[in-house]
C-alpha atoms as a PDB file:
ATOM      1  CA  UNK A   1     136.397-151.614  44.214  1.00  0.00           C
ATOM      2  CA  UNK A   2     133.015-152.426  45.157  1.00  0.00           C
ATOM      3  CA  UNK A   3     131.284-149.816  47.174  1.00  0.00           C
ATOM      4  CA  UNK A   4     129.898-150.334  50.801  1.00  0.00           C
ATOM      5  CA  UNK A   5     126.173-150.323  51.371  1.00  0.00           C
ATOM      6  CA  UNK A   6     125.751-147.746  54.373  1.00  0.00           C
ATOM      7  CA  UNK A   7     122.161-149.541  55.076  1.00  0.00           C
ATOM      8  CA  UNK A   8     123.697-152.538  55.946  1.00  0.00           C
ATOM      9  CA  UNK A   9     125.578-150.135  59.084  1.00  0.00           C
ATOM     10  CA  UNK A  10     121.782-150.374  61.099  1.00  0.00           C
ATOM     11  CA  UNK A  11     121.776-154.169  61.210  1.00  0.00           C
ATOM     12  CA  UNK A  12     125.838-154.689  62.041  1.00  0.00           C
ATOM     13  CA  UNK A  13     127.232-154.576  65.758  1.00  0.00           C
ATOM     14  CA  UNK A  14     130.828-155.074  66.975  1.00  0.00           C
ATOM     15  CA  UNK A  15     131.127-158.746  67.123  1.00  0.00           C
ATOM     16  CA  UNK A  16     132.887-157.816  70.561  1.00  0.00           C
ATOM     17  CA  UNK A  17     131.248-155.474  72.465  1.00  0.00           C
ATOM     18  CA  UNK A  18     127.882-155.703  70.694  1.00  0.00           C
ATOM     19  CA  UNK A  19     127.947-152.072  70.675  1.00  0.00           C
ATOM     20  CA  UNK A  20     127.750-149.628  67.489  1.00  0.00           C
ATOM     21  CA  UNK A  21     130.118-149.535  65.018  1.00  0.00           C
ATOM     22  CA  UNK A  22     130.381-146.437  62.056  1.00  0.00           C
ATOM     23  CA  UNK A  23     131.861-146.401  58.573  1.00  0.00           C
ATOM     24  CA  UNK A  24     135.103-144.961  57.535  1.00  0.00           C
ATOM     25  CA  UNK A  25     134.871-144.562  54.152  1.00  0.00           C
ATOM     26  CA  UNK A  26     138.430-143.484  53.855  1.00  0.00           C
ATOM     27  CA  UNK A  27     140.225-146.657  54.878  1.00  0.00           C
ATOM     28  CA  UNK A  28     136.453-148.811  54.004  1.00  0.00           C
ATOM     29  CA  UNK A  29     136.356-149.896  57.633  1.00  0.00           C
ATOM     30  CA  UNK A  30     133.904-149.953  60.345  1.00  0.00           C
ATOM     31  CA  UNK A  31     135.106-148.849  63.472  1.00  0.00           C
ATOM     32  CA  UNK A  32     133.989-149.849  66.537  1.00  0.00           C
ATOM     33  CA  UNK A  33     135.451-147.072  69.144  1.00  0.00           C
ATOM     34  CA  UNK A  34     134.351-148.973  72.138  1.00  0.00           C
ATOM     35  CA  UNK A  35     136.261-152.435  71.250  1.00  0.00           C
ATOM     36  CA  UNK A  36     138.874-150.156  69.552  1.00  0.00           C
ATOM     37  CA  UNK A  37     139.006-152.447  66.531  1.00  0.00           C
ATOM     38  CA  UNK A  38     138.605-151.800  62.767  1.00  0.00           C
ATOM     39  CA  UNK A  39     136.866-154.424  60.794  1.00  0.00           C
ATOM     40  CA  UNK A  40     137.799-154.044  56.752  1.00  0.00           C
ATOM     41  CA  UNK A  41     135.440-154.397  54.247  1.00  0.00           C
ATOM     42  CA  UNK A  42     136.457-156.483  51.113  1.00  0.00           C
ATOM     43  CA  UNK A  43     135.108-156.399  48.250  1.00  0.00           C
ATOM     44  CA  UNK A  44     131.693-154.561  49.598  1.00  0.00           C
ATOM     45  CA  UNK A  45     131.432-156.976  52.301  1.00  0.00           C
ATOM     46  CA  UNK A  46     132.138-156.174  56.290  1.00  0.00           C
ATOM     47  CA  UNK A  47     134.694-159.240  57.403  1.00  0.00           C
ATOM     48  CA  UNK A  48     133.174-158.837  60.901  1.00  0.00           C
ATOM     49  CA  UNK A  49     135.789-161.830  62.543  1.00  0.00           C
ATOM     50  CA  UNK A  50     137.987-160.013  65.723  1.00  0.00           C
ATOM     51  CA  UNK A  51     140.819-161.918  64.347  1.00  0.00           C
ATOM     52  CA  UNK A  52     140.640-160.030  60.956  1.00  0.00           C
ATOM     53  CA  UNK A  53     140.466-156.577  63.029  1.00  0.00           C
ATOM     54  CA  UNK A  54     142.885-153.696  62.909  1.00  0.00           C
ATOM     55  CA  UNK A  55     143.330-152.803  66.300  1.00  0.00           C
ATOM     56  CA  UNK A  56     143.173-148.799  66.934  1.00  0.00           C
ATOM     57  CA  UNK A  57     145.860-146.592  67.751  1.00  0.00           C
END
Protein backbone atom coordinates (compact mmCIF):
# COMPACT_ATOMS: atom_id res chain seq x y z
CA UNK A 1 0.00 0.00 0.00
CA UNK A 2 1.34 3.22 -0.92
CA UNK A 3 1.22 5.79 1.78
CA UNK A 4 -0.72 9.18 1.56
CA UNK A 5 1.22 12.41 1.40
CA UNK A 6 -0.49 14.60 4.25
CA UNK A 7 1.05 17.85 2.32
CA UNK A 8 -0.96 17.28 -0.47
CA UNK A 9 -4.25 17.80 2.36
CA UNK A 10 -3.40 22.01 2.10
CA UNK A 11 -3.94 22.16 -1.66
CA UNK A 12 -7.22 19.58 -1.83
CA UNK A 13 -10.92 20.88 -1.24
CA UNK A 14 -14.20 18.91 -1.39
CA UNK A 15 -14.95 18.84 -5.00
CA UNK A 16 -18.57 19.67 -3.60
CA UNK A 17 -18.70 22.10 -1.18
CA UNK A 18 -15.23 23.56 -1.80
CA UNK A 19 -14.82 23.43 1.80
CA UNK A 20 -11.98 21.49 3.88
CA UNK A 21 -11.59 18.09 3.86
CA UNK A 22 -9.13 15.93 6.64
CA UNK A 23 -7.42 12.57 6.40
CA UNK A 24 -8.52 9.38 7.92
CA UNK A 25 -5.75 7.39 7.95
CA UNK A 26 -7.66 4.44 9.21
CA UNK A 27 -9.96 3.78 6.28
CA UNK A 28 -7.15 6.16 3.81
CA UNK A 29 -9.99 8.58 3.11
CA UNK A 30 -10.50 12.20 3.19
CA UNK A 31 -13.51 13.26 4.69
CA UNK A 32 -15.25 16.09 3.95
CA UNK A 33 -17.83 16.58 7.07
CA UNK A 34 -19.64 19.38 5.43
CA UNK A 35 -20.60 17.41 2.02
CA UNK A 36 -20.70 14.27 4.26
CA UNK A 37 -18.76 12.29 1.68
CA UNK A 38 -15.56 10.17 1.90
CA UNK A 39 -13.26 10.30 -1.02
CA UNK A 40 -10.73 6.99 -1.01
CA UNK A 41 -7.37 7.21 -1.77
CA UNK A 42 -5.88 4.46 -4.10
CA UNK A 43 -2.83 3.67 -4.41
CA UNK A 44 -1.46 7.12 -2.65
CA UNK A 45 -3.64 9.09 -4.78
CA UNK A 46 -7.03 11.09 -3.52
CA UNK A 47 -9.88 9.90 -6.29
CA UNK A 48 -11.52 13.29 -5.62
CA UNK A 49 -14.80 12.39 -8.25
CA UNK A 50 -18.40 12.70 -5.98
CA UNK A 51 -19.39 9.68 -7.84
CA UNK A 52 -16.46 7.61 -6.33
CA UNK A 53 -17.52 9.01 -2.70
CA UNK A 54 -18.62 7.01 0.30
CA UNK A 55 -21.38 8.82 1.57
CA UNK A 56 -21.28 9.27 5.60
CA UNK A 57 -23.34 7.68 8.04
Amino acid sequence: MTVFDGRMLEALICPQTQGPLSYDAQTQELISKRAGLAFPIRDGIPVMLVDEARKLD
